[in-house]
N, C-alpha and C. Protein backbone atom coordinates (compact mmCIF):
# COMPACT_ATOMS: atom_id res chain seq x y z
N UNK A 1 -29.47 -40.62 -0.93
CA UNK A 1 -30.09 -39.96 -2.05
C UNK A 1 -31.40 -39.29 -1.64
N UNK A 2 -32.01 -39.51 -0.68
CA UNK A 2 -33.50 -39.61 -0.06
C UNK A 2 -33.17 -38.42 0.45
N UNK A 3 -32.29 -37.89 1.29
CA UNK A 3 -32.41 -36.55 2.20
C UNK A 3 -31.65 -35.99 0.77
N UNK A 4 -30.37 -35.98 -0.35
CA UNK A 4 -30.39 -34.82 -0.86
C UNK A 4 -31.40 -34.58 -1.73
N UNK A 5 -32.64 -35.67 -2.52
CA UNK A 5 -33.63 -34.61 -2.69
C UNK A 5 -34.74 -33.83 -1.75
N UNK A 6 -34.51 -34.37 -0.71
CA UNK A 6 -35.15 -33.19 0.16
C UNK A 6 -35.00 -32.46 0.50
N UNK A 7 -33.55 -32.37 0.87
CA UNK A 7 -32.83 -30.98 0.82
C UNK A 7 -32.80 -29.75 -0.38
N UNK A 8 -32.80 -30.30 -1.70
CA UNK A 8 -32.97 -30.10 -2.88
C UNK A 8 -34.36 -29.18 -2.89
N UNK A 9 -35.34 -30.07 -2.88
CA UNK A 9 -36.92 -29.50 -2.95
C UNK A 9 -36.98 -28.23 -1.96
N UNK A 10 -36.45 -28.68 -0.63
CA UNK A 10 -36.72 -27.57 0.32
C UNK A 10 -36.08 -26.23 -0.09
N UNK A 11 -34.80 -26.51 -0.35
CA UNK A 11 -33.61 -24.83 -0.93
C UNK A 11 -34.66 -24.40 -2.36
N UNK A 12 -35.56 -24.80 -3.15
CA UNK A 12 -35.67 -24.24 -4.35
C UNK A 12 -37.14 -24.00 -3.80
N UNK A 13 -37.76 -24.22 -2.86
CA UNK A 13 -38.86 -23.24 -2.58
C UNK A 13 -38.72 -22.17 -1.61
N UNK A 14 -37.50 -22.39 -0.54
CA UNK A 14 -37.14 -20.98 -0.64
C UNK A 14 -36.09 -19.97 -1.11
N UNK A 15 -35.25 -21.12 -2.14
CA UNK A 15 -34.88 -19.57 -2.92
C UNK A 15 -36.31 -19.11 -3.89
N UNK A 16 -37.17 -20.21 -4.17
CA UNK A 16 -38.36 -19.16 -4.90
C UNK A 16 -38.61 -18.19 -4.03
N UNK A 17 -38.98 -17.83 -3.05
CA UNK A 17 -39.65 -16.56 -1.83
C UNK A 17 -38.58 -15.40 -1.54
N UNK A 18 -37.04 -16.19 -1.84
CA UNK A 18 -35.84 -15.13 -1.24
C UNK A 18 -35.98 -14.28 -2.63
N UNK A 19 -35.98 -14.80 -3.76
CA UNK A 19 -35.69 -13.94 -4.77
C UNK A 19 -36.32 -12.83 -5.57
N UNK A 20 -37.40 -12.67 -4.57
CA UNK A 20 -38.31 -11.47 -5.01
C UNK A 20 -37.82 -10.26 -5.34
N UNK A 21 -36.87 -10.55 -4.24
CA UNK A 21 -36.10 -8.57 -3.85
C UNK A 21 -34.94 -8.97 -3.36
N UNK A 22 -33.97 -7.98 -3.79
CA UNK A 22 -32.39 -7.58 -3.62
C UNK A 22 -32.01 -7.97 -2.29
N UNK A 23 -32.99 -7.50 -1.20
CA UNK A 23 -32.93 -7.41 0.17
C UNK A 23 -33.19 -9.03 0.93
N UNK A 24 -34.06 -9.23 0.22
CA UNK A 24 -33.92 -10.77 0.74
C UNK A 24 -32.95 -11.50 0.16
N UNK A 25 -32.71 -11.39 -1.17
CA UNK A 25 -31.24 -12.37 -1.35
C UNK A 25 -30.35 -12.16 -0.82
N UNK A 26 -29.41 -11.08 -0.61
CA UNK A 26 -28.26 -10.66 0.45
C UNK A 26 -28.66 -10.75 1.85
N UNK A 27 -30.03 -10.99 1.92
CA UNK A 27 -30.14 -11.76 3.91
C UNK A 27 -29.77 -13.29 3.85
N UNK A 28 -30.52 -13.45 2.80
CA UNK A 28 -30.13 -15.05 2.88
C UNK A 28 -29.11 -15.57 2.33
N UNK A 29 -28.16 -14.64 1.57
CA UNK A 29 -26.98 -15.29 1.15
C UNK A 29 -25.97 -15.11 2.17
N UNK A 30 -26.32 -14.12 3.12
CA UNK A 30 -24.88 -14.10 4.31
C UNK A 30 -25.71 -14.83 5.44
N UNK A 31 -26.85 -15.18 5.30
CA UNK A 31 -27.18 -16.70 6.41
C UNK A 31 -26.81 -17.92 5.81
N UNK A 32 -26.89 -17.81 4.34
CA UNK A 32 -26.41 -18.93 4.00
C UNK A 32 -25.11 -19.71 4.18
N UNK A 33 -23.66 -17.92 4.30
CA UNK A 33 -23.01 -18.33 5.11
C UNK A 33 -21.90 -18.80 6.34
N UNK A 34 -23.24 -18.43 6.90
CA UNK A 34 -23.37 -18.78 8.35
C UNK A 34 -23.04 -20.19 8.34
N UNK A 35 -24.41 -20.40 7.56
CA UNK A 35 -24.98 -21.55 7.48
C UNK A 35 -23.65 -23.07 7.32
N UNK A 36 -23.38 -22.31 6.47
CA UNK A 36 -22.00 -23.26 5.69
C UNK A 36 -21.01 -23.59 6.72
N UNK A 37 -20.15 -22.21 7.23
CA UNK A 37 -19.53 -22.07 8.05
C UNK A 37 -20.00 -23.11 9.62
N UNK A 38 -21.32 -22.92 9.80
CA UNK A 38 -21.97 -24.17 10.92
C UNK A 38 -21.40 -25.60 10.84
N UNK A 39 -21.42 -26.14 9.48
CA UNK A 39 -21.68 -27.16 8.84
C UNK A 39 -20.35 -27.83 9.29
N UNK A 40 -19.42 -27.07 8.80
CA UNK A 40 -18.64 -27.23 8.29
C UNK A 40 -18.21 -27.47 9.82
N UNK A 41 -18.14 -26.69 10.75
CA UNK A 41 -17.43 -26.93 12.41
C UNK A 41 -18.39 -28.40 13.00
N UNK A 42 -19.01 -28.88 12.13
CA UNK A 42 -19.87 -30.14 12.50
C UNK A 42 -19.35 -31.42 12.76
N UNK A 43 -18.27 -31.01 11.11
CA UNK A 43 -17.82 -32.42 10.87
C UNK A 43 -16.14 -31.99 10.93
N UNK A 44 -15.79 -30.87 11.72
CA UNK A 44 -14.35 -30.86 12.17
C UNK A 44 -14.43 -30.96 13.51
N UNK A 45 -15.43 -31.16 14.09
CA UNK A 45 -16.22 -31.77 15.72
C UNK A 45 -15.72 -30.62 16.22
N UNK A 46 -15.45 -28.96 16.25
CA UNK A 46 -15.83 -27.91 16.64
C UNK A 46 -16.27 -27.65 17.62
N UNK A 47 -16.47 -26.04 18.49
CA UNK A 47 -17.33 -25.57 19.09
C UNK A 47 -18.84 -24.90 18.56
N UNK A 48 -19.83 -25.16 18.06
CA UNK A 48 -20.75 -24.85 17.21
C UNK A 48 -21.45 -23.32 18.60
N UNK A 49 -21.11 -23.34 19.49
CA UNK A 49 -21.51 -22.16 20.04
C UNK A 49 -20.59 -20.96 19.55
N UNK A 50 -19.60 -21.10 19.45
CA UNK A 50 -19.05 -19.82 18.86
C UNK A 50 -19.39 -19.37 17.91
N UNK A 51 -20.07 -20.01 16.47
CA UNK A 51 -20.66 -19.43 15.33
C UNK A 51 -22.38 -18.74 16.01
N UNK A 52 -22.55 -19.26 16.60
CA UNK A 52 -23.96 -19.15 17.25
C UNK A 52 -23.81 -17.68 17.73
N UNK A 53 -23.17 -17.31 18.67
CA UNK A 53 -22.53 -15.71 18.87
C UNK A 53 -22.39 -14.62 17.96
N UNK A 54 -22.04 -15.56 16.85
CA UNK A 54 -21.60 -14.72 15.57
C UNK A 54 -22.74 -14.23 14.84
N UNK A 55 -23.36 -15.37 14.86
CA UNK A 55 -24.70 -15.02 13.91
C UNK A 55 -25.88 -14.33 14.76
N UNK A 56 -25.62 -14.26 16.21
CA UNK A 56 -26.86 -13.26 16.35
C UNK A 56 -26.45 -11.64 16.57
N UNK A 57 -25.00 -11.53 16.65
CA UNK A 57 -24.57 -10.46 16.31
C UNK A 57 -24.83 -10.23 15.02
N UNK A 58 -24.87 -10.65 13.90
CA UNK A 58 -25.20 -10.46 12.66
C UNK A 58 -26.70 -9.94 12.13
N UNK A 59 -27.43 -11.19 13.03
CA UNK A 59 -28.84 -10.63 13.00
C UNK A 59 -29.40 -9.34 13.95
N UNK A 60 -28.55 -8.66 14.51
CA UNK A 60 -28.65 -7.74 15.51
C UNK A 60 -28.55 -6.56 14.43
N UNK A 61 -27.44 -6.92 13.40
CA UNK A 61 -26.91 -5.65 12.39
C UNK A 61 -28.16 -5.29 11.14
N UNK A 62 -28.79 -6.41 10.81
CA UNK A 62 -29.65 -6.59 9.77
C UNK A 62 -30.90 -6.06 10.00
N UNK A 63 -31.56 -5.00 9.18
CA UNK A 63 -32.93 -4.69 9.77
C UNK A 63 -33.89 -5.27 8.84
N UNK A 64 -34.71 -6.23 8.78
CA UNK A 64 -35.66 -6.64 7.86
C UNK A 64 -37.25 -4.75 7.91
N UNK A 65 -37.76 -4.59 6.68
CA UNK A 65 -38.67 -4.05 6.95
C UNK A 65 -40.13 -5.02 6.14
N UNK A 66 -41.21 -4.37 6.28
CA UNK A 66 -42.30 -4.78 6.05
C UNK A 66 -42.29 -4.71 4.32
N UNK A 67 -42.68 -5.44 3.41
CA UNK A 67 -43.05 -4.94 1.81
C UNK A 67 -44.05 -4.01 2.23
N UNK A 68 -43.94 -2.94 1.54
CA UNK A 68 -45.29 -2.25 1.28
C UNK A 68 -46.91 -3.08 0.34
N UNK A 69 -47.58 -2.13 0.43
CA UNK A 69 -48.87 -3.24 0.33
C UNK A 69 -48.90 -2.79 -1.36
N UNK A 70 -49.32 -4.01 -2.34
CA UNK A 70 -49.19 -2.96 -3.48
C UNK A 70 -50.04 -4.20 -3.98
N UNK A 71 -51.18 -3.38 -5.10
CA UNK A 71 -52.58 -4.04 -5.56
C UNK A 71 -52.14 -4.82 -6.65
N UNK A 72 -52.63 -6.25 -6.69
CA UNK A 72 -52.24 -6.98 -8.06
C UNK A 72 -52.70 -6.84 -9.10
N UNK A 73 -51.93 -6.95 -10.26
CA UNK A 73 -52.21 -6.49 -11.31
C UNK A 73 -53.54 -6.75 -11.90
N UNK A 74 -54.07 -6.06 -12.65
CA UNK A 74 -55.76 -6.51 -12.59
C UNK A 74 -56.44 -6.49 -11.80
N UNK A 75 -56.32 -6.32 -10.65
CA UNK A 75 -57.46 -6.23 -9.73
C UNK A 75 -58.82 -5.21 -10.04
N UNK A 76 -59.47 -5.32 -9.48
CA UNK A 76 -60.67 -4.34 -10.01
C UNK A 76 -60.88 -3.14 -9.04
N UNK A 77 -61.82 -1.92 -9.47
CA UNK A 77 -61.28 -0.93 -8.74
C UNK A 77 -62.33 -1.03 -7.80
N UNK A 78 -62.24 -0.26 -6.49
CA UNK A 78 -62.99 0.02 -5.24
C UNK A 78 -64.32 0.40 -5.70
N UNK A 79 -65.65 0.09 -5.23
CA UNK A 79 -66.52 0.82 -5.48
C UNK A 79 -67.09 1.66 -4.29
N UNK A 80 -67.60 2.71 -5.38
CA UNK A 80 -67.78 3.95 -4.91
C UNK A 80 -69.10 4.01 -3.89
N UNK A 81 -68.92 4.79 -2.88
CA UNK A 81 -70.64 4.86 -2.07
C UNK A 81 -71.63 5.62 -3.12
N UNK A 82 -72.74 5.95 -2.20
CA UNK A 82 -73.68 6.53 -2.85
C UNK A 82 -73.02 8.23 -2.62
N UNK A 83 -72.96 8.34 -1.84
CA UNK A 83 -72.32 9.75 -1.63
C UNK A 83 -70.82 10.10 -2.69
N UNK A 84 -70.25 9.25 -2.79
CA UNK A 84 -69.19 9.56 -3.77
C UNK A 84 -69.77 9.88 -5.14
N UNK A 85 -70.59 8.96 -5.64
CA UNK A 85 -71.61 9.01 -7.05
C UNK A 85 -72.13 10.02 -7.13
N UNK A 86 -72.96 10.79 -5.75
CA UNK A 86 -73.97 11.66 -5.80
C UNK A 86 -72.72 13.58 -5.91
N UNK A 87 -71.66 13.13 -5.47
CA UNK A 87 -70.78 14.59 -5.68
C UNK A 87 -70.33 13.91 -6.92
N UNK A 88 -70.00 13.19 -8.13
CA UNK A 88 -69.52 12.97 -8.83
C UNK A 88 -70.34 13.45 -10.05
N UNK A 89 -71.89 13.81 -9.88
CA UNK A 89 -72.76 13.90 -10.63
C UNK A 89 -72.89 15.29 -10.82
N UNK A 90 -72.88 15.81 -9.72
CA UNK A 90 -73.11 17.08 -9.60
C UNK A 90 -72.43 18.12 -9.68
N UNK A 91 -71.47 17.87 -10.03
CA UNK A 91 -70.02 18.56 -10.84
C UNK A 91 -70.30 18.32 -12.41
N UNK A 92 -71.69 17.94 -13.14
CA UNK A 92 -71.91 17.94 -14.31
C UNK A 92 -72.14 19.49 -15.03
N UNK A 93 -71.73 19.74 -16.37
CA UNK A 93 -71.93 20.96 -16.86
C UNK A 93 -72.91 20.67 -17.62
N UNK A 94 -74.21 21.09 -18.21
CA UNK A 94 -75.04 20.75 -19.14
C UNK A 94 -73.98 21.44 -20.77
N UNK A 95 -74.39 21.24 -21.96
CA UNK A 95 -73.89 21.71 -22.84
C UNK A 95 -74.60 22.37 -23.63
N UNK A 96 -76.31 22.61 -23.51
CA UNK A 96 -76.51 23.63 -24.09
C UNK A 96 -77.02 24.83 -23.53
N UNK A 97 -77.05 24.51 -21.99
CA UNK A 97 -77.26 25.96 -21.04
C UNK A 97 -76.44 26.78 -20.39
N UNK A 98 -75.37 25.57 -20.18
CA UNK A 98 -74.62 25.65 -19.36
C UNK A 98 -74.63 25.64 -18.02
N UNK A 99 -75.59 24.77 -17.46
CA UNK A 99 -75.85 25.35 -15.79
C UNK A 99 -75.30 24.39 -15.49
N UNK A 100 -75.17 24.55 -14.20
CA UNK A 100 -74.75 23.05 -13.36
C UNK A 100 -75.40 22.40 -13.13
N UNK A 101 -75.16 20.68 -12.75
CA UNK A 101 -76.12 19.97 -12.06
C UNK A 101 -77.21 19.30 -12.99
N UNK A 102 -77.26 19.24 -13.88
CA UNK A 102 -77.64 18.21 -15.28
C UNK A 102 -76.66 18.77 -16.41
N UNK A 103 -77.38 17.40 -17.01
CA UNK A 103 -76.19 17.44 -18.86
C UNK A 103 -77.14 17.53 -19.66
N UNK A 104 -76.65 17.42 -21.37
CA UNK A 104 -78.05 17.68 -22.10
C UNK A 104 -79.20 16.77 -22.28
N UNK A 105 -79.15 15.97 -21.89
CA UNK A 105 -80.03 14.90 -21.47
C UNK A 105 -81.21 15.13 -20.94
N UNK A 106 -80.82 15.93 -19.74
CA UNK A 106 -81.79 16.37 -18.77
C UNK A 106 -82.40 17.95 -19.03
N UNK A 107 -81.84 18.64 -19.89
CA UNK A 107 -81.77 19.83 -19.82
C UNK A 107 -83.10 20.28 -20.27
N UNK A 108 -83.51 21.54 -19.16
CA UNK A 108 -85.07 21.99 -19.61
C UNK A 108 -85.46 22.50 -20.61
N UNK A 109 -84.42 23.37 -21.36
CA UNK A 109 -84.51 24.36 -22.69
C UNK A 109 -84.30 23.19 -23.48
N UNK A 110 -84.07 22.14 -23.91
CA UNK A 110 -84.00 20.57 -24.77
C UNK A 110 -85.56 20.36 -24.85
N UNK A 111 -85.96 20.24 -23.65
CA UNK A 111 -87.16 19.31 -23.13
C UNK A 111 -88.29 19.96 -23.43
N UNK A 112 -87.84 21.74 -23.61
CA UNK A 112 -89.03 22.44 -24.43
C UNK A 112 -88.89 22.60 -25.51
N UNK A 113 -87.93 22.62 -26.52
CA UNK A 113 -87.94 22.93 -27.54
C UNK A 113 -88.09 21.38 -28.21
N UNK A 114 -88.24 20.79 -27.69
CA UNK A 114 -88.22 19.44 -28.42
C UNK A 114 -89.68 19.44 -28.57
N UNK A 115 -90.57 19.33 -27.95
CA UNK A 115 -92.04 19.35 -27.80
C UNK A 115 -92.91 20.55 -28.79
N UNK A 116 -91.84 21.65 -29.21
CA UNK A 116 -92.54 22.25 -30.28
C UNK A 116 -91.45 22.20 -31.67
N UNK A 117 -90.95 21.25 -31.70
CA UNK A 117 -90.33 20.88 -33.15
C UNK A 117 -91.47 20.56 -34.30
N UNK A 118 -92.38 20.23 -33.89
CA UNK A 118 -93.09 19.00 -34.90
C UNK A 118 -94.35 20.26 -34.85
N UNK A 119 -94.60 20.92 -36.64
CA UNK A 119 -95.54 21.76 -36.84
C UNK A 119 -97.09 20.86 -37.08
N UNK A 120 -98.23 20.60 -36.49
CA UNK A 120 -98.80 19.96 -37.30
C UNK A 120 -99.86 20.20 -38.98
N UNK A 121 -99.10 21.33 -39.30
CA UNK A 121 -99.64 21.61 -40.40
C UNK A 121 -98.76 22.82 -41.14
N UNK A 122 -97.59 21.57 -41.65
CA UNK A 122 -96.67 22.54 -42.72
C UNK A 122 -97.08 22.48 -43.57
N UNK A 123 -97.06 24.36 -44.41
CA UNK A 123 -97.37 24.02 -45.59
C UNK A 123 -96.59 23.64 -46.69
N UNK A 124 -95.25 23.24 -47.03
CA UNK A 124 -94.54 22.73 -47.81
C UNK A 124 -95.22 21.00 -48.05
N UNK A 125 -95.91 20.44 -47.20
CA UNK A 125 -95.98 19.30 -47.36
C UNK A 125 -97.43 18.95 -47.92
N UNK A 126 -98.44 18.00 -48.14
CA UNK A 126 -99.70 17.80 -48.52
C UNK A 126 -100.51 18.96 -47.98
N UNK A 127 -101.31 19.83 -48.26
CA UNK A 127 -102.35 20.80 -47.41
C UNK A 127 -103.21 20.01 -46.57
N UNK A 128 -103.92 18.54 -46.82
CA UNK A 128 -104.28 18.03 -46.26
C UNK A 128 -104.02 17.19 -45.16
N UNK A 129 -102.83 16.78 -45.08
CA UNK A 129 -102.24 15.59 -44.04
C UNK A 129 -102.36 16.33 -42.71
N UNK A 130 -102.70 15.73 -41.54
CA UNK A 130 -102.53 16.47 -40.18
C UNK A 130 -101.70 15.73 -39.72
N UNK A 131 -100.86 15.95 -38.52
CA UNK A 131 -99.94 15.07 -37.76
C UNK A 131 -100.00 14.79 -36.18
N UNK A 132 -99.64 13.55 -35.74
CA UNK A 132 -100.29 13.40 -34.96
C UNK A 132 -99.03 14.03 -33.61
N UNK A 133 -99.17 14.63 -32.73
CA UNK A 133 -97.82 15.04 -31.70
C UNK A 133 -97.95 13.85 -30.43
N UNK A 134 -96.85 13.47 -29.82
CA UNK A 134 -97.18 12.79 -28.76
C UNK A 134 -95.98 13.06 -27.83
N UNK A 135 -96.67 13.27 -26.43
CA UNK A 135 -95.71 13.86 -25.54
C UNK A 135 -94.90 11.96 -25.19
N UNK A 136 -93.78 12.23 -25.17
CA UNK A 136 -92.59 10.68 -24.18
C UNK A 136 -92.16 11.21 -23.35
């Protein structure tokens, strides 16, 4: 009972690994049998070299290749150098000048007209009140 659950445990962790892909189950199902076919000339007291012939002709026919490399799900993305950031920036359009190389954020025609928004002496409002301007 002792070796068939070990035998047991061992076949179901690697059929977990064979069954990823198409390609590994049909390798390991015609080693598997091989495999059988071995077994089996074991206990009919056989020549076990003649299957041995067989199967490396077999493995001669079979080409295993590499998995390709492929990112797990979620992973997080590469970060960027400073040089990637610095061309990434500078492909900015501003939106109310249109120039390149700032946005409206930065933009100089913003940065002046903002500074003379504020009249300090409208007359719609008190004649007396003054206001105070402050450059940020």
């Amino acid at each position: 009972m002792a070796r068939h659950g070990l035998l047991a445990h061992k076949a179901s962790l690697i059929a977990g690994d064979v069954a990823l892909t198409d390609a590994r189950s049909t390798f390991f199902m015609d080693e598997l049998e091989l495999l059988h076919l071995r077994v089996k000339e074991i206990d009919d007291g056989g020549n076990i070299g003649s299957t041995r012939n067989k199967s490396t002709t077999r493995e001669d026919s079979h080409t295993i290749h590499d998995l390709s490399a492929v990112r797990a799900k979620g992973c997080r993305k590469s970060l960027k150098s400073s040089k990637e950031k610095s061309i990434a920036k500078g492909n900015r359009q501003c939106r109310i000048c249109g120039q390149n190389g700032h946005d409206k954020r930065m933009c100089p025609k913003r940065n002046k007209s903002s500074n003379t928004d504020i009249d300090p002496q409208d007359e719609d409002d008190d004649a007396g009140t003054q206001y105070d301007v402050r450059d940020d």
